[in-house]
C-alpha atoms as a PDB file:
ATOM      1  CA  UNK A   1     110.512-113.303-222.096  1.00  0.00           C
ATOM      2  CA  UNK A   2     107.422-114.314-220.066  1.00  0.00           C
ATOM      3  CA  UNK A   3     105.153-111.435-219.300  1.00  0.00           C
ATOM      4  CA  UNK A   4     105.508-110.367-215.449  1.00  0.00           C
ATOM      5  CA  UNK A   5     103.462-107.583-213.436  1.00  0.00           C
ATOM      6  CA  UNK A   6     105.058-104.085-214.509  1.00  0.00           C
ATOM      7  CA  UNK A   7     106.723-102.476-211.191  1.00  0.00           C
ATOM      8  CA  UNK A   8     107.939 -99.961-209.686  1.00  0.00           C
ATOM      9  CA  UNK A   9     106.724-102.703-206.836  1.00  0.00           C
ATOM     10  CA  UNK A  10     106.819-101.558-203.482  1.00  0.00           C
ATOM     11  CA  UNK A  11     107.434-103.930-199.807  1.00  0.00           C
ATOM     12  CA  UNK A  12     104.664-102.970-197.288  1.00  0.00           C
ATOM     13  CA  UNK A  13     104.987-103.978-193.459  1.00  0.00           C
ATOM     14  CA  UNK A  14     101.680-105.757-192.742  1.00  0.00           C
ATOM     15  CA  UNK A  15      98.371-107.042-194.225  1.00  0.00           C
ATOM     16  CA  UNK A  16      95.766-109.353-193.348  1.00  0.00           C
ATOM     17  CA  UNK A  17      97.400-111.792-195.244  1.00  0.00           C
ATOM     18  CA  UNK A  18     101.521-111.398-194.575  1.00  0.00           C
ATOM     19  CA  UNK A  19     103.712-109.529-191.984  1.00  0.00           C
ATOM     20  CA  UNK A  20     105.562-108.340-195.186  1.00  0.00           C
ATOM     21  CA  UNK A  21     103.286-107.682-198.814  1.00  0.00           C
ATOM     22  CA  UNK A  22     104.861-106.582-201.763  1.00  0.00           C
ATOM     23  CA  UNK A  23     102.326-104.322-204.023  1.00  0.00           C
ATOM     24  CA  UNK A  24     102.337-102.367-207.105  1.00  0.00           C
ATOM     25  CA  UNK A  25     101.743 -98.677-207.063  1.00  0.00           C
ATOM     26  CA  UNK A  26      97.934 -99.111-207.510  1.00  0.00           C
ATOM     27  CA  UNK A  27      98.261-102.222-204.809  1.00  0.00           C
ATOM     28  CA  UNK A  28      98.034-104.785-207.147  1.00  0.00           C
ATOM     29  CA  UNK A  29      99.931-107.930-204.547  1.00  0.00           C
ATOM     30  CA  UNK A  30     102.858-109.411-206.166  1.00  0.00           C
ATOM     31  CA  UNK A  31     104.495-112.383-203.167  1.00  0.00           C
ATOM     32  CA  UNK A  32     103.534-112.177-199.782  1.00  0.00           C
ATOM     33  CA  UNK A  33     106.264-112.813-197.491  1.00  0.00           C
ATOM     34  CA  UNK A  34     104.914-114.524-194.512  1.00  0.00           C
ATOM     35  CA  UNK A  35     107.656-115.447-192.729  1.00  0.00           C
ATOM     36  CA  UNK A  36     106.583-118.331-190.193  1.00  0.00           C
ATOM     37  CA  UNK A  37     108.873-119.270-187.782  1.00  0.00           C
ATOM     38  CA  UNK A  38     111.570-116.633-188.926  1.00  0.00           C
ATOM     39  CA  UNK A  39     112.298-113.070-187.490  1.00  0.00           C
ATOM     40  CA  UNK A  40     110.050-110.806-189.311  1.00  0.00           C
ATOM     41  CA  UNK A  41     113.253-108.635-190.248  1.00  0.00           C
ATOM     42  CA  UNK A  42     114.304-111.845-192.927  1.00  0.00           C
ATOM     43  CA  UNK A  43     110.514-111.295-194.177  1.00  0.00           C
ATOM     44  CA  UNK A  44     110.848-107.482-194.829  1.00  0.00           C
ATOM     45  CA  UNK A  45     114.593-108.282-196.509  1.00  0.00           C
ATOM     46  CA  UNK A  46     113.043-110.597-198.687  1.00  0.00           C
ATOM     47  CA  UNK A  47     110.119-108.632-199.644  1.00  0.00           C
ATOM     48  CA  UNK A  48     112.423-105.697-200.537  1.00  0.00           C
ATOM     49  CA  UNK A  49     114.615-107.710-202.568  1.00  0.00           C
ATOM     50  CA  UNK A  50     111.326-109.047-204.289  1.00  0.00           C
ATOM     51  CA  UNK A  51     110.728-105.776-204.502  1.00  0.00           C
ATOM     52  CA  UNK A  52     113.482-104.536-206.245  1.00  0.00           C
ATOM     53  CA  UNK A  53     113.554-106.986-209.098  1.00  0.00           C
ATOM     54  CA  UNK A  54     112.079-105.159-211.690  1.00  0.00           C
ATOM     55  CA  UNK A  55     114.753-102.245-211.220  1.00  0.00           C
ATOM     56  CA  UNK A  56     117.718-105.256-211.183  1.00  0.00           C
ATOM     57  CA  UNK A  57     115.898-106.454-214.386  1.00  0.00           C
ATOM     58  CA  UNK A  58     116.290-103.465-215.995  1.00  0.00           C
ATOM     59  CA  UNK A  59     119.663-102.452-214.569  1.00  0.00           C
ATOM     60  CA  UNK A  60     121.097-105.778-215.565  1.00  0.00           C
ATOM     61  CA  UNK A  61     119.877-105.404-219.120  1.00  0.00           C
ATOM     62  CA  UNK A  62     121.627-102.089-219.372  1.00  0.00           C
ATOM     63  CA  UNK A  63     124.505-103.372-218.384  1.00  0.00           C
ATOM     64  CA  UNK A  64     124.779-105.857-220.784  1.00  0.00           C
ATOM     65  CA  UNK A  65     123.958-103.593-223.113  1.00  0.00           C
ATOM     66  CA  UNK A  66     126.741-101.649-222.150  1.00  0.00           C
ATOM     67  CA  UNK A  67     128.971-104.897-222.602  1.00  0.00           C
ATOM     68  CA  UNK A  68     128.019-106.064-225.543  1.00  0.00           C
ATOM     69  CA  UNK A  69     128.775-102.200-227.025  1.00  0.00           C
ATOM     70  CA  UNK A  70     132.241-102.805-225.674  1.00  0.00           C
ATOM     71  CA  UNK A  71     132.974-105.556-227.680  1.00  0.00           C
ATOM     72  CA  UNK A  72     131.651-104.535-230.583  1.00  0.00           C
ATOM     73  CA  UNK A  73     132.509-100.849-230.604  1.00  0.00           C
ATOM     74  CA  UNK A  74     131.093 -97.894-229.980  1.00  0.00           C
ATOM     75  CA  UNK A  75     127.277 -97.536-229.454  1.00  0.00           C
ATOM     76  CA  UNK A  76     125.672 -94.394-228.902  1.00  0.00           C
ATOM     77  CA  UNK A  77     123.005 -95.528-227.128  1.00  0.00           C
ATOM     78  CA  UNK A  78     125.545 -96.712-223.926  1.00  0.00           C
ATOM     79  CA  UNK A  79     125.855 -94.041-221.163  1.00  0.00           C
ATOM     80  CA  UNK A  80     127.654 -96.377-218.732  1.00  0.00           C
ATOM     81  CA  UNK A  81     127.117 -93.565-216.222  1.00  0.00           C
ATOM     82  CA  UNK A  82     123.837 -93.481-216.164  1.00  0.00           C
ATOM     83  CA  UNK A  83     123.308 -97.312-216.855  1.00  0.00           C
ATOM     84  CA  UNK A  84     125.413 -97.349-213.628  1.00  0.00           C
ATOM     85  CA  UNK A  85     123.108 -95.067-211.647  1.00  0.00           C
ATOM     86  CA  UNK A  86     120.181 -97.038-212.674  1.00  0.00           C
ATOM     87  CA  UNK A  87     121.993-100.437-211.349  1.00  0.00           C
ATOM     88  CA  UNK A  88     123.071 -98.582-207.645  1.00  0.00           C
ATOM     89  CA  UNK A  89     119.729 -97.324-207.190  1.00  0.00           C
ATOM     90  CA  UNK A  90     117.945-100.591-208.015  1.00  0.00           C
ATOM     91  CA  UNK A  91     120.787-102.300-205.741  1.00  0.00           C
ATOM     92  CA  UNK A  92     120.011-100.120-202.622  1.00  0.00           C
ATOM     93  CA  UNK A  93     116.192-100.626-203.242  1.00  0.00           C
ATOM     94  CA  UNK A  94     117.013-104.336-202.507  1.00  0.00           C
ATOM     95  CA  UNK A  95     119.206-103.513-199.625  1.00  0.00           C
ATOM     96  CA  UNK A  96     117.350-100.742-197.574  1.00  0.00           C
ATOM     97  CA  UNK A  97     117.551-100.875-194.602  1.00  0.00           C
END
């Protein structure tokens, strides 16, 4: 897998640079979403789904994980409820409105 900035990643309304920034928790800038010519609500949609894409990452590996347990029998590692929670949360990080 090719190495990529560790999140959580947060979007941001505004810097010098873009209408819409998306930042690490110590502000590290991961995209800038500028946005020209568009409604600056598109800008801050895509900066949040940019945003959420280490928590998809990760919710999408669980749930393969989850899969591939199911047809191969039983894993104790799978807790497809929690694996679940992780995906929903990651999903309305992208969505927020």
């Amino acid at each position: 897998m090719s190495a990529y900035t560790p999140g959580p990643w947060k979007a941001i309304e505004w810097t010098c640079h873009a209408p819409t920034t998306v930042v690490t928790d110590i502000g590290l800038v991961v995209a800038e979403c500028t946005g020209h010519g568009r409604d600056a609500s598109e800008s801050l949609g895509d900066a949040r789904l940019i945003a959420a894409a280490p928590e998809l990452l990760e919710a999408l590996e669980k749930m393969m994980q989850l899969y591939d347990s199911a047809l191969t029998g039983p894993d104790p590692q799978s807790r497809p409820q929690e694996f679940a929670q992780i995906a929903r949360a990651a999903i309305r990080k992208a969505v927020a409105a």
